[in-house]
N, C-alpha and C. Protein backbone atom coordinates (compact mmCIF):
# COMPACT_ATOMS: atom_id res chain seq x y z
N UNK A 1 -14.65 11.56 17.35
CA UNK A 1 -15.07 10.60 16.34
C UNK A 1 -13.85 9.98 15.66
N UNK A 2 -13.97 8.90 15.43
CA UNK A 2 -12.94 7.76 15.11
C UNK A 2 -12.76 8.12 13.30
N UNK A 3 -11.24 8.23 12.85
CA UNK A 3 -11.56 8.81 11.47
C UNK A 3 -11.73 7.44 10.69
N UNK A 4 -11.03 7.62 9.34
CA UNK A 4 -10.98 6.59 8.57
C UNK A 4 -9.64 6.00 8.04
N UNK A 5 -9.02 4.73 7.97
CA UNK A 5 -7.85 4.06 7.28
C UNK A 5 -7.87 3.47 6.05
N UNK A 6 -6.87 4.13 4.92
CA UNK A 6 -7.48 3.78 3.77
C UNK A 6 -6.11 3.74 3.24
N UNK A 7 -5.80 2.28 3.02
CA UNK A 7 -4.62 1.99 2.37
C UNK A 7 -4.70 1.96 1.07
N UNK A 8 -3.77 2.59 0.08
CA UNK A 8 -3.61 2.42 -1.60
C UNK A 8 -2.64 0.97 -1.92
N UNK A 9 -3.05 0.34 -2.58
CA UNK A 9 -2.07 -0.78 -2.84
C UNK A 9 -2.23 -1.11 -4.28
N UNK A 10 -1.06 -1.73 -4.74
CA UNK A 10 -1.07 -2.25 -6.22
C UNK A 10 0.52 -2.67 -6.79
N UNK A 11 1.07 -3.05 -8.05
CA UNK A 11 2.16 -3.33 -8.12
C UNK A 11 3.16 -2.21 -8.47
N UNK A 12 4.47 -2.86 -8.36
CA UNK A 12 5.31 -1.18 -8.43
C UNK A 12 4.59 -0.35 -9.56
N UNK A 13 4.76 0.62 -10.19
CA UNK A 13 4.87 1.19 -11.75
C UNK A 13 3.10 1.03 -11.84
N UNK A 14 2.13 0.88 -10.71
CA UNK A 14 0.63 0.82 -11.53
C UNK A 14 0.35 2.42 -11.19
N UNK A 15 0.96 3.09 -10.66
CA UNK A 15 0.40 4.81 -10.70
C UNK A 15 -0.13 4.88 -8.93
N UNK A 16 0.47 4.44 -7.86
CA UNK A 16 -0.47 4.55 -6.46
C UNK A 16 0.20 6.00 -5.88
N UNK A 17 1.34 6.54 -6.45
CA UNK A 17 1.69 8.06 -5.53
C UNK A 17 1.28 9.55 -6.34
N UNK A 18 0.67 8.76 -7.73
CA UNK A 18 0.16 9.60 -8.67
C UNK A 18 -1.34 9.55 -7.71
N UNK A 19 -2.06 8.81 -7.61
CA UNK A 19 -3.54 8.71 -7.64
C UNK A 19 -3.40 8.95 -6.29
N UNK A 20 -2.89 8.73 -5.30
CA UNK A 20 -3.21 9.18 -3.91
C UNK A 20 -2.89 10.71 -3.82
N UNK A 21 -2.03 11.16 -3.99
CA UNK A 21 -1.69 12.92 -4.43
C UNK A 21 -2.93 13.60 -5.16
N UNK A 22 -3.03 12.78 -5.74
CA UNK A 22 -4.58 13.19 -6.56
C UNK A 22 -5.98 13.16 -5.96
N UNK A 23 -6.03 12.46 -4.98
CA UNK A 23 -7.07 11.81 -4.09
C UNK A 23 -6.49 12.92 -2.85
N UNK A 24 -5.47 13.37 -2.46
CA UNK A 24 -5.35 14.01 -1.23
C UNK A 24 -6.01 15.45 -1.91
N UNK A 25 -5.38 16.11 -3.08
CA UNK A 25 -5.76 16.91 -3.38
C UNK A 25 -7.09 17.51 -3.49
N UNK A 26 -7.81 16.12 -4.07
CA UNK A 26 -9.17 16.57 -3.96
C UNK A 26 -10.11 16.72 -2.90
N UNK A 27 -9.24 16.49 -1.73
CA UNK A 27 -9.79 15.91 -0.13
C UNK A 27 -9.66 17.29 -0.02
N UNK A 28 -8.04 18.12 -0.03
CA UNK A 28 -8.00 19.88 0.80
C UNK A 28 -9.20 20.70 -0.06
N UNK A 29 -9.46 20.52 -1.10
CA UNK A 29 -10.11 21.32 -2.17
C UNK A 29 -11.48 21.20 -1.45
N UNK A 30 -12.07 19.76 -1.00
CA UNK A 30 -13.36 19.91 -0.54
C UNK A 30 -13.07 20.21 1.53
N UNK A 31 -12.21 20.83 1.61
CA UNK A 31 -11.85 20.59 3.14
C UNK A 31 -12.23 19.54 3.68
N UNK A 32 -11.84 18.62 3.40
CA UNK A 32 -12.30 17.26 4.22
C UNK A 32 -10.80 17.20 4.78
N UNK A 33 -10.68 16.83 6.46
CA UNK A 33 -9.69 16.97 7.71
C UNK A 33 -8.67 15.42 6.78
N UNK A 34 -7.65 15.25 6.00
CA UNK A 34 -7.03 14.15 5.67
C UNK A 34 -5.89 14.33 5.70
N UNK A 35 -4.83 13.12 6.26
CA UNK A 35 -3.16 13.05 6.66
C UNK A 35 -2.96 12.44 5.59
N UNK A 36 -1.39 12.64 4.79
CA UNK A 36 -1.16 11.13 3.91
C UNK A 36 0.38 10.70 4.26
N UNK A 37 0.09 9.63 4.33
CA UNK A 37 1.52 9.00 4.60
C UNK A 37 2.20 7.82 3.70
N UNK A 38 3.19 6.78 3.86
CA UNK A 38 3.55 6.26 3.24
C UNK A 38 4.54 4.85 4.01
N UNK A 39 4.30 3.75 3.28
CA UNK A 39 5.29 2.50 3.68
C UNK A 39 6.21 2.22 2.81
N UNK A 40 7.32 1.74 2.95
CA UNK A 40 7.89 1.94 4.52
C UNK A 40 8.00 3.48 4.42
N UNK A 41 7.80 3.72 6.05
CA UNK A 41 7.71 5.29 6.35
C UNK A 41 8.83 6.01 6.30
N UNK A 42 9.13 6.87 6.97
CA UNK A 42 10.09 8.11 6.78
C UNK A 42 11.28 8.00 8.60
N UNK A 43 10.83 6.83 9.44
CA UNK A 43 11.00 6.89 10.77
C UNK A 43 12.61 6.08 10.49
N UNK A 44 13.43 6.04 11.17
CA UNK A 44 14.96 5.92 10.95
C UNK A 44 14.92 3.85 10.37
N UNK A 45 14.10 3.13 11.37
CA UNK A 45 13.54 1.78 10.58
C UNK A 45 13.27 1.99 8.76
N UNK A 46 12.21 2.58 8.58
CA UNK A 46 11.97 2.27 7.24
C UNK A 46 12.47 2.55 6.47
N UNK A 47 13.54 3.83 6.76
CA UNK A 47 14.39 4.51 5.69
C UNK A 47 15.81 3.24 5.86
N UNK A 48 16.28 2.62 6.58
CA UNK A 48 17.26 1.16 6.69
C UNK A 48 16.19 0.29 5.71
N UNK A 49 14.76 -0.07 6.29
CA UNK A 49 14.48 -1.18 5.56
C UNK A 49 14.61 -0.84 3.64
N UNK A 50 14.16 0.33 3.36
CA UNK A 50 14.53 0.70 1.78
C UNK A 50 15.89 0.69 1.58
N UNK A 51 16.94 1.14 2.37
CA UNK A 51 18.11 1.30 2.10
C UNK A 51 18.71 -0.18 1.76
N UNK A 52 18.28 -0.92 2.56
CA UNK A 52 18.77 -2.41 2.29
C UNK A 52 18.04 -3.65 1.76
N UNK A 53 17.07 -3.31 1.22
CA UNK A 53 16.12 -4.08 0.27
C UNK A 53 16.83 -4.99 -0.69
N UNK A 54 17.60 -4.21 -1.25
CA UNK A 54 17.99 -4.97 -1.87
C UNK A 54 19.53 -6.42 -1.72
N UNK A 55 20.07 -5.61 -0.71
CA UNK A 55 21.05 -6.56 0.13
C UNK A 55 20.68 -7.67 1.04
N UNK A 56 19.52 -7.58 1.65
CA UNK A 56 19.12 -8.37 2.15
C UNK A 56 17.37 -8.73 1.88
N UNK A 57 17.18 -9.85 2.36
CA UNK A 57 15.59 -10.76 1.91
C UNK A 57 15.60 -12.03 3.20
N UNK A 58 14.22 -12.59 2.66
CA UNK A 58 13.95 -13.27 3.53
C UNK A 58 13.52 -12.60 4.87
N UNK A 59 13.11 -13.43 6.15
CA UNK A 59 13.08 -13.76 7.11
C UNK A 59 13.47 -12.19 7.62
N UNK A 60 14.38 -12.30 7.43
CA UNK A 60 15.55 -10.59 8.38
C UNK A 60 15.46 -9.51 7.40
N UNK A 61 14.58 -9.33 6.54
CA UNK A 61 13.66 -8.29 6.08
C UNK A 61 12.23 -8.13 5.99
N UNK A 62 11.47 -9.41 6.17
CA UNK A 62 10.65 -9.16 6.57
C UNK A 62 10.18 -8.75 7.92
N UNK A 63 10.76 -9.08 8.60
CA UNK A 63 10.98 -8.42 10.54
C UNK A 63 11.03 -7.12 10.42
N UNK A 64 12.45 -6.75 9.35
CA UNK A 64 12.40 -5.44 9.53
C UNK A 64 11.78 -4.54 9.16
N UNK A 65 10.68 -4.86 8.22
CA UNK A 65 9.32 -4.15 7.34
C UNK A 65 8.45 -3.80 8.45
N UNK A 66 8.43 -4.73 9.09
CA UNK A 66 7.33 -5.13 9.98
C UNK A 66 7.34 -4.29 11.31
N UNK A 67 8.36 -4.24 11.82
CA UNK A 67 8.79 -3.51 12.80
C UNK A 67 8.40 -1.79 12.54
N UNK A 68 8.80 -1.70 11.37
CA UNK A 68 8.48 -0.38 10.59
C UNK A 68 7.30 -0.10 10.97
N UNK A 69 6.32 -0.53 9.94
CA UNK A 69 5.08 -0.65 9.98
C UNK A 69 4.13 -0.91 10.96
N UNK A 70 4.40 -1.64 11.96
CA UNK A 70 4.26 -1.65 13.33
C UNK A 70 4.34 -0.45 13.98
N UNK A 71 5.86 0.40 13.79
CA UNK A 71 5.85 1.65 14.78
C UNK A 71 5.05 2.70 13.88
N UNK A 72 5.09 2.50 12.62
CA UNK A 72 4.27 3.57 12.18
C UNK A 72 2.69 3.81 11.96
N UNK A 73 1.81 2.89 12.20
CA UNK A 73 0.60 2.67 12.28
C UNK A 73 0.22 2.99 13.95
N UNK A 74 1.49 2.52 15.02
CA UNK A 74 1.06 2.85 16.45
C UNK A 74 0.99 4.19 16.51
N UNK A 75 2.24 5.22 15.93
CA UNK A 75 2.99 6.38 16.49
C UNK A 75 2.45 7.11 15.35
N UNK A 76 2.20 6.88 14.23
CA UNK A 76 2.07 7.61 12.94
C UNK A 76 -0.11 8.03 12.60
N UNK A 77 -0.25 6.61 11.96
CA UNK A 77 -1.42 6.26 11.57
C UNK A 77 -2.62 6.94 12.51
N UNK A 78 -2.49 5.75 14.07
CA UNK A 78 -3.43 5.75 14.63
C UNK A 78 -4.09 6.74 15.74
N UNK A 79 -2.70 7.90 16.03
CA UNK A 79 -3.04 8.99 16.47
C UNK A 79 -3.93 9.98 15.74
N UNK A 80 -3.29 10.01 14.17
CA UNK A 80 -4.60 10.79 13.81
C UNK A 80 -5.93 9.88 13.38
N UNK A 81 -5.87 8.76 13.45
CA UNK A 81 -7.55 8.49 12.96
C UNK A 81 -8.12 8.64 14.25
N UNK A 82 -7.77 8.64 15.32
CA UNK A 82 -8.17 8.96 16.74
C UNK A 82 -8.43 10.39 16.78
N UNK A 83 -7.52 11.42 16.34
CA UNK A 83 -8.14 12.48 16.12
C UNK A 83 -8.98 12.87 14.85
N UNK A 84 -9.64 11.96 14.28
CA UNK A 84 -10.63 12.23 13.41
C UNK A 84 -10.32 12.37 12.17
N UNK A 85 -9.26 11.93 11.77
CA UNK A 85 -8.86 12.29 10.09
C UNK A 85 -8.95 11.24 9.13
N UNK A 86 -8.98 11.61 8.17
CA UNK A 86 -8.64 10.67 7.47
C UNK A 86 -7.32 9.97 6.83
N UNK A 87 -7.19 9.20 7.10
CA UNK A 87 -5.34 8.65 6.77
C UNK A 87 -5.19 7.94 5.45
N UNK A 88 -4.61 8.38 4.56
CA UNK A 88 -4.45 8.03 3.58
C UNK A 88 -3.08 7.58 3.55
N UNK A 89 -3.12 6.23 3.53
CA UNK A 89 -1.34 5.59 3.22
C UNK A 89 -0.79 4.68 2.11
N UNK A 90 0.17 5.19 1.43
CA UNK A 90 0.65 4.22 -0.09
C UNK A 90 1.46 3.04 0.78
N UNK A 91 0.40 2.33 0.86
CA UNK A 91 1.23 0.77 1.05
C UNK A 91 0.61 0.73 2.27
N UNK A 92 0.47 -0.48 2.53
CA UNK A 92 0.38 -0.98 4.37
C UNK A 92 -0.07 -2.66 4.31
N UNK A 93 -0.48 -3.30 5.00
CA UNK A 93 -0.28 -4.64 5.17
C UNK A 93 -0.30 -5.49 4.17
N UNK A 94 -1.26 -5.42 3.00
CA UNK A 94 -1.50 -6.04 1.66
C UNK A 94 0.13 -5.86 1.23
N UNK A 95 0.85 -5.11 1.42
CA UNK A 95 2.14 -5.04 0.60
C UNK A 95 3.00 -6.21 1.46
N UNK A 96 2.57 -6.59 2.94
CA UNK A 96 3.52 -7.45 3.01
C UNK A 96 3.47 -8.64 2.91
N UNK A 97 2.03 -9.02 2.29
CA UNK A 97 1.56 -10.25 1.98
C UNK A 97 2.03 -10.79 0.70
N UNK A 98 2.26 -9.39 -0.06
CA UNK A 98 2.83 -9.30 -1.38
C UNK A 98 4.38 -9.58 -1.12
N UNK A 99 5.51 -8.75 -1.31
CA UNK A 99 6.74 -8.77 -1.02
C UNK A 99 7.09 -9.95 -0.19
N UNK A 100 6.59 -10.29 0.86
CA UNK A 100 6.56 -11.96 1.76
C UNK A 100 6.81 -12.61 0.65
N UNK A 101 6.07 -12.92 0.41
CA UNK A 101 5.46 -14.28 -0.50
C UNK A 101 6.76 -13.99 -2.06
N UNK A 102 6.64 -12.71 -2.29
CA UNK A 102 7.90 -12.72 -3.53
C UNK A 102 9.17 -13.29 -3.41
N UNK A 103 9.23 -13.09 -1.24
CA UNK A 103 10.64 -13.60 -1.00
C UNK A 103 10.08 -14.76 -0.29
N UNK A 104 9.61 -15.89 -0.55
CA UNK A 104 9.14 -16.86 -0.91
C UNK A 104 8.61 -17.33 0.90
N UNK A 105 8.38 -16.73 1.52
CA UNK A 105 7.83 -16.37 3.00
C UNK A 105 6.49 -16.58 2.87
N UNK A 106 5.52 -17.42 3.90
CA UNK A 106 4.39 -18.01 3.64
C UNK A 106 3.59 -16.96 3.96
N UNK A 107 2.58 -16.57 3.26
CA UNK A 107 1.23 -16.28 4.09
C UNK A 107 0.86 -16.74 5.38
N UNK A 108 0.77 -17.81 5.99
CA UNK A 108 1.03 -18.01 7.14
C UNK A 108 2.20 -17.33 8.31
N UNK A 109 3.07 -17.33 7.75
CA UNK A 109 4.19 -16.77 8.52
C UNK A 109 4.38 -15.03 8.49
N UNK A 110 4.13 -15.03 7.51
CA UNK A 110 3.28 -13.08 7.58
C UNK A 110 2.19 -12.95 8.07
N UNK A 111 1.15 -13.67 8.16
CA UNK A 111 -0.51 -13.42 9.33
C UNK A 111 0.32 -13.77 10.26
N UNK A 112 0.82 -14.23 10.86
CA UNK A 112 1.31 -14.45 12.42
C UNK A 112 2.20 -13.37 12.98
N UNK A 113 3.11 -12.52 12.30
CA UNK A 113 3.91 -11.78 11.98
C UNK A 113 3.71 -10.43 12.48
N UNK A 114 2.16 -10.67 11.62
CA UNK A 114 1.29 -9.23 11.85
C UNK A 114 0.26 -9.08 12.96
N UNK A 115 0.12 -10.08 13.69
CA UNK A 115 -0.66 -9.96 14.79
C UNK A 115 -0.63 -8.99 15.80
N UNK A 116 -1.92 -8.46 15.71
CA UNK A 116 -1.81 -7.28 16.72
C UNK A 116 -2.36 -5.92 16.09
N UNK A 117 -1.41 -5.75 14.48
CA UNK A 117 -1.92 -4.53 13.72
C UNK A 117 -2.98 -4.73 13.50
N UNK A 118 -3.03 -2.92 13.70
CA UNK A 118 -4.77 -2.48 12.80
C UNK A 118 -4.85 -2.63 11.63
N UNK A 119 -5.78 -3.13 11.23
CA UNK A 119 -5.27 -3.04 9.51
C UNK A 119 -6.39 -2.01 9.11
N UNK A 120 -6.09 -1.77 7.58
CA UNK A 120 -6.86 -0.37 7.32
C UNK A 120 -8.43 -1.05 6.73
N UNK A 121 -9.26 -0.04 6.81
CA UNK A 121 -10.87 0.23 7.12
C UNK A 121 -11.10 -0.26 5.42
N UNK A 122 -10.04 0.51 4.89
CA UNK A 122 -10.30 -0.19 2.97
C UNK A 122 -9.27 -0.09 2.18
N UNK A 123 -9.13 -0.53 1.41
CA UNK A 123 -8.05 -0.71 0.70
C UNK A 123 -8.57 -0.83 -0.83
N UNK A 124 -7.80 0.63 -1.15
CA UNK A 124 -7.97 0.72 -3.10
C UNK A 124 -6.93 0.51 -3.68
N UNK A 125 -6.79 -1.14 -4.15
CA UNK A 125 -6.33 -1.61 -4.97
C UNK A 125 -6.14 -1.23 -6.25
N UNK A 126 -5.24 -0.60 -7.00
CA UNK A 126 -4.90 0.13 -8.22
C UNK A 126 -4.11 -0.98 -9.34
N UNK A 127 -4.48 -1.30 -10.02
CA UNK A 127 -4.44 -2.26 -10.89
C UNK A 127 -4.36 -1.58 -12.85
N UNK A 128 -3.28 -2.26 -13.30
CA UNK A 128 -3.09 -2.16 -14.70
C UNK A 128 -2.83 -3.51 -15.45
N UNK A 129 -2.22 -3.55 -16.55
CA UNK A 129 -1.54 -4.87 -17.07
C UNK A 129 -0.72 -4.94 -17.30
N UNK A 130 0.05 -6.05 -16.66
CA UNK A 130 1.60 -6.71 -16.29
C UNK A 130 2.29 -5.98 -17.33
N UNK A 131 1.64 -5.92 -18.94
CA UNK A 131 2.50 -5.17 -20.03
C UNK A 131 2.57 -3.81 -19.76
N UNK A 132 1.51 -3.07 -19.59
CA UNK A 132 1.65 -1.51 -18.86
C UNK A 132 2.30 -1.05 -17.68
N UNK A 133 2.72 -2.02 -16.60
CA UNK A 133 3.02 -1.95 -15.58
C UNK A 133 4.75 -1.83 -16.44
N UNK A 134 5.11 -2.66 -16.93
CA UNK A 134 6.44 -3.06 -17.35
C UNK A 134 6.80 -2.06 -17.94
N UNK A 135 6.13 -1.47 -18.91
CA UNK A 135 6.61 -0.18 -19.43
C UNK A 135 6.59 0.73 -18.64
N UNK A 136 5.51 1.19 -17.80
CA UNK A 136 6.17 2.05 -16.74
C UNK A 136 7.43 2.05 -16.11
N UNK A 137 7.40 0.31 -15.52
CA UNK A 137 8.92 0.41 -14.98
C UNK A 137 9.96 0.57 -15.45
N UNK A 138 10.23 0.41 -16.92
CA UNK A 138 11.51 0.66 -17.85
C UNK A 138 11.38 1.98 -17.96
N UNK A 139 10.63 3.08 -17.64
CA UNK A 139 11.21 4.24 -17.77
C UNK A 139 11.52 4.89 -16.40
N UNK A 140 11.94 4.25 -15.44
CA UNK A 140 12.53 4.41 -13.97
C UNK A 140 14.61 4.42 -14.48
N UNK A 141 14.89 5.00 -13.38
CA UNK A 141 16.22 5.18 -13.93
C UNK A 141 16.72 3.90 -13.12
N UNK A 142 16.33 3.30 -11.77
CA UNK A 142 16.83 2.37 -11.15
C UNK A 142 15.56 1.49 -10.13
N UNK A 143 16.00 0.09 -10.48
CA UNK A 143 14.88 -1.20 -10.19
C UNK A 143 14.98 -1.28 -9.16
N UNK A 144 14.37 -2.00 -7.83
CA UNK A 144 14.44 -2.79 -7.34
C UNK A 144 14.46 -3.83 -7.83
N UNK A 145 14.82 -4.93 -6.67
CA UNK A 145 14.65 -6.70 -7.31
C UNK A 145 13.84 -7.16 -7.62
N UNK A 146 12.40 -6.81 -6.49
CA UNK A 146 11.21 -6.49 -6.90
C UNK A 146 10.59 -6.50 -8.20
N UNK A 147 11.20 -5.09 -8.45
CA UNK A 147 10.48 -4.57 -9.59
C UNK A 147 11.54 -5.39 -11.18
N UNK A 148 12.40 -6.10 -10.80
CA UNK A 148 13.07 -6.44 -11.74
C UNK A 148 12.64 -8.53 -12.44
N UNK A 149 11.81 -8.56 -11.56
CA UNK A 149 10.62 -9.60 -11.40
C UNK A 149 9.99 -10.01 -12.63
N UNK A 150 9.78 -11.02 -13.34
CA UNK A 150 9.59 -11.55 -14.38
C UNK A 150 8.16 -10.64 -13.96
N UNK A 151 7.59 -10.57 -15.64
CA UNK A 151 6.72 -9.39 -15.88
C UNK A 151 5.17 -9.90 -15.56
N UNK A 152 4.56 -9.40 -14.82
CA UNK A 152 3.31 -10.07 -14.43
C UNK A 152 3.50 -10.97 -12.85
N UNK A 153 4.40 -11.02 -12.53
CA UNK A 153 4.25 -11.94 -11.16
C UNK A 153 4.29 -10.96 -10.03
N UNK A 154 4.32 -9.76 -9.59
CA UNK A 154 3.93 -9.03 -8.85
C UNK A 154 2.13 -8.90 -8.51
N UNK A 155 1.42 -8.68 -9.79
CA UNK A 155 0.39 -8.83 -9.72
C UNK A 155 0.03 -10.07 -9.61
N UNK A 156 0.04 -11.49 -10.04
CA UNK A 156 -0.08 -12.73 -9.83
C UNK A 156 -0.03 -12.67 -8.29
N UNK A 157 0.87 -12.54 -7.63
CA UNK A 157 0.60 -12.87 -6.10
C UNK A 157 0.26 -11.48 -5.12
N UNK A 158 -0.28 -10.51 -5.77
CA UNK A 158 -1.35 -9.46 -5.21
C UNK A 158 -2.56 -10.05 -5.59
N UNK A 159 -3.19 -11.13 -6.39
CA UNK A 159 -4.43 -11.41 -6.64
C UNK A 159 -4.59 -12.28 -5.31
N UNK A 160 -3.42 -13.58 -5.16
CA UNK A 160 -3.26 -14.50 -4.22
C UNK A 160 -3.37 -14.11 -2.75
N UNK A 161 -3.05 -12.65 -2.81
CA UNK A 161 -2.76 -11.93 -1.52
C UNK A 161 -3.93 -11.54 -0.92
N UNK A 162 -5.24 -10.87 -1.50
CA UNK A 162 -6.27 -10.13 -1.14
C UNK A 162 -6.86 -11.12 -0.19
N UNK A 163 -7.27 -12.08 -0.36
CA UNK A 163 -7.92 -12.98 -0.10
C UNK A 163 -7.57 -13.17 1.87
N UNK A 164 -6.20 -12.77 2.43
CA UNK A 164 -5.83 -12.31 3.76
C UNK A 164 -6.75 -11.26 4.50
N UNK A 165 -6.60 -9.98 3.16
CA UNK A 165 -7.37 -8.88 3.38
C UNK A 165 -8.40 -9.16 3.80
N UNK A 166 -9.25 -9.58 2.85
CA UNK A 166 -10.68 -9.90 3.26
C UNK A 166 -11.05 -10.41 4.47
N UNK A 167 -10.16 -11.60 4.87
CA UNK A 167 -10.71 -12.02 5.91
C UNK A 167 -10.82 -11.32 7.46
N UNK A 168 -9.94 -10.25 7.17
CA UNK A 168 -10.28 -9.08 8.16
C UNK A 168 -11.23 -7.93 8.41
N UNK A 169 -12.13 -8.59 7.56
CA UNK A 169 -13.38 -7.59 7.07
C UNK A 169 -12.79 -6.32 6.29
N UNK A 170 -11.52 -5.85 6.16
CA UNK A 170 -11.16 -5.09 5.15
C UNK A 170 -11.91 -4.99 3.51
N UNK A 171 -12.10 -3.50 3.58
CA UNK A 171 -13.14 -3.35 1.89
C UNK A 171 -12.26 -3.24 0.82
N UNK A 172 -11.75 -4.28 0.19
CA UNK A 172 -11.17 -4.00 -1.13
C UNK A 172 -11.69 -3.42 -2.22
N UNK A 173 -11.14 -2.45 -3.02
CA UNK A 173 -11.98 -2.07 -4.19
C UNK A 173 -10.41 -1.61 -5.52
N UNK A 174 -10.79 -2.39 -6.17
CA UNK A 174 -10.09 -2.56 -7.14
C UNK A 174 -10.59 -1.48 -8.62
N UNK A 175 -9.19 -0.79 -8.69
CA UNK A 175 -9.46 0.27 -9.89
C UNK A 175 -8.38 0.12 -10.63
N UNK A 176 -9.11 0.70 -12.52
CA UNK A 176 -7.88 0.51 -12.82
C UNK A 176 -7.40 1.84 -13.22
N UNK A 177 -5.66 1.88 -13.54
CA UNK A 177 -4.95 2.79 -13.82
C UNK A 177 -4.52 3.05 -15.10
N UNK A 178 -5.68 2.06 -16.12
CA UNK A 178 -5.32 2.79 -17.81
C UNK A 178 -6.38 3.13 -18.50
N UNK A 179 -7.21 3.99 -17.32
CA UNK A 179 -8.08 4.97 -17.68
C UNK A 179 -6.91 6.16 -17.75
N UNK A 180 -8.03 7.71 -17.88
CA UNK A 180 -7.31 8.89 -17.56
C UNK A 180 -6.91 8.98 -16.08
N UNK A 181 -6.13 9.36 -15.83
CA UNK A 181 -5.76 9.90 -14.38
C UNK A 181 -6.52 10.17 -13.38
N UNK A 182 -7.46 11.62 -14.40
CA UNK A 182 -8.58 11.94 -13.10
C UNK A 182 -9.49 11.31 -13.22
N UNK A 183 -10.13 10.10 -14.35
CA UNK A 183 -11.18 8.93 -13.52
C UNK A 183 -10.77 8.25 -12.50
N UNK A 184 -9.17 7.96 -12.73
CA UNK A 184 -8.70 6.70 -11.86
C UNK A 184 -8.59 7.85 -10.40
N UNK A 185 -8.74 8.88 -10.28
CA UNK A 185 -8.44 9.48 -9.36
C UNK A 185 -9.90 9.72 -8.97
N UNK A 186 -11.04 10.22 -9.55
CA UNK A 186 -12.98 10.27 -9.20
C UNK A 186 -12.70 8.88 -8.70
N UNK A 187 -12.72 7.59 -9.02
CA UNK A 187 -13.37 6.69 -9.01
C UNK A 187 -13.08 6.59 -7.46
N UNK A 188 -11.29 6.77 -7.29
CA UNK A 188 -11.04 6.30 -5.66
C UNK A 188 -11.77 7.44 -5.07
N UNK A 189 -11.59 8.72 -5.30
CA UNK A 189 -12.44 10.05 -4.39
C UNK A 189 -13.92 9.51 -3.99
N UNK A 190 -14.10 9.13 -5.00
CA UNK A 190 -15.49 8.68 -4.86
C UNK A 190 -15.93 7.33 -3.73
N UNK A 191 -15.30 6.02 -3.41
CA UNK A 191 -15.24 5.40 -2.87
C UNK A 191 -14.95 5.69 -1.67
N UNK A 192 -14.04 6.57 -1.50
CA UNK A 192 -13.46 6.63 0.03
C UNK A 192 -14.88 7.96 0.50
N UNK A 193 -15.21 8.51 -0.66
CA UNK A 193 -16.40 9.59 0.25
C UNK A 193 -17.79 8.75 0.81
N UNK A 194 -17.71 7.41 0.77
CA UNK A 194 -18.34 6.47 1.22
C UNK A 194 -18.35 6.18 2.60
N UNK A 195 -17.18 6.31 2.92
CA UNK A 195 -16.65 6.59 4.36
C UNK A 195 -16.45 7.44 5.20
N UNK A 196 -16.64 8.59 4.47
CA UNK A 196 -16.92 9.73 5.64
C UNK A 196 -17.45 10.87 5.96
């Protein structure tokens, strides 16, 4: 039996490695069979593409995201939803529709980009406000460029972004992260037990 793909997405600093840890946890507790992983991954690509994020943009980082993400959804992802699990991953295609477009790369030229990937079964969108998000990020010891982004425009073009998602029949479900922890953590448990 074919498992399930369930990407976490949202802007830096909205809480997605808090709430998926939280969401895996509650998965071993009820033994439900679940992997969790992460973009860019841990494979010798994604650990270069983080390493140089910030040195390089455009065009010759988005390739190299992609490439990532590519080998890790073939070699990583899709072996275990084939063996029946559930895959839980912080980040996956919605992030490159996002980050694209920050480095001013079309939506068009990222759907073409991505042709071929699986994309995931749903996607829980984790959402706060641009002012909460910002304070999170000022208590990080070091930014990305990204994250160093006039306040609110990360989310501004994750709203612009979904709209890709969808058209892949992908289930967006949007939560937010300035509840308590463990609602924002029930609400996703709860959604993804929809699926399996």
């Amino acid at each position: 039996m074919r498992g399930v793909f369930v990407a976490f997405e949202g802007a830096n600093g909205v809480g997605k490695s808090t709430v998926i840890n939280g969401v895996y946890s509650r998965l071993q507790q009820d033994k439900i069979d679940a992997f969790i992983t992460k973009e860019p991954s841990d494979s010798k690509i994604g650990i270069l593409s983080r390493e140089i994020a910030d040195q390089i943009s455009g065009k010759p980082l988005a390739c190299l995201v992609a490439a990532d993400r590519f080998y890790h959804v073939e070699n990583v992802i899709m072996p275990e939803i084939y063996n029946g699990k559930l895959v839980l991953c912080d980040r996956n295609i919605l992030s490159a529709f996002v980050f694209n477009k920050m480095d001013s790369i079309s939506y068009e030229y990222t759907e073409k980009l991505y042709d071929g990937l699986i994309y995931p079964d749903v996607v829980i969108l984790l959402y706060a406000s641009p002012s909460v998000v910002h304070k999170r990020l000022m208590q990080r010891n070091n930014l990305t460029r990204y994250e160093r982004e006039k306040v609110g425009f990360e989310q501004q073009i994750i709203d612009e972004s979904v709209e890709y998602i969808v058209k892949r029949d992908v289930k967006v479900y949007k939560i937010s992260t300035e509840v308590s922890i463990d609602n924002t953590i029930t609400e996703a448990y709860n959604v993804i037990k929809k699926y399996i």
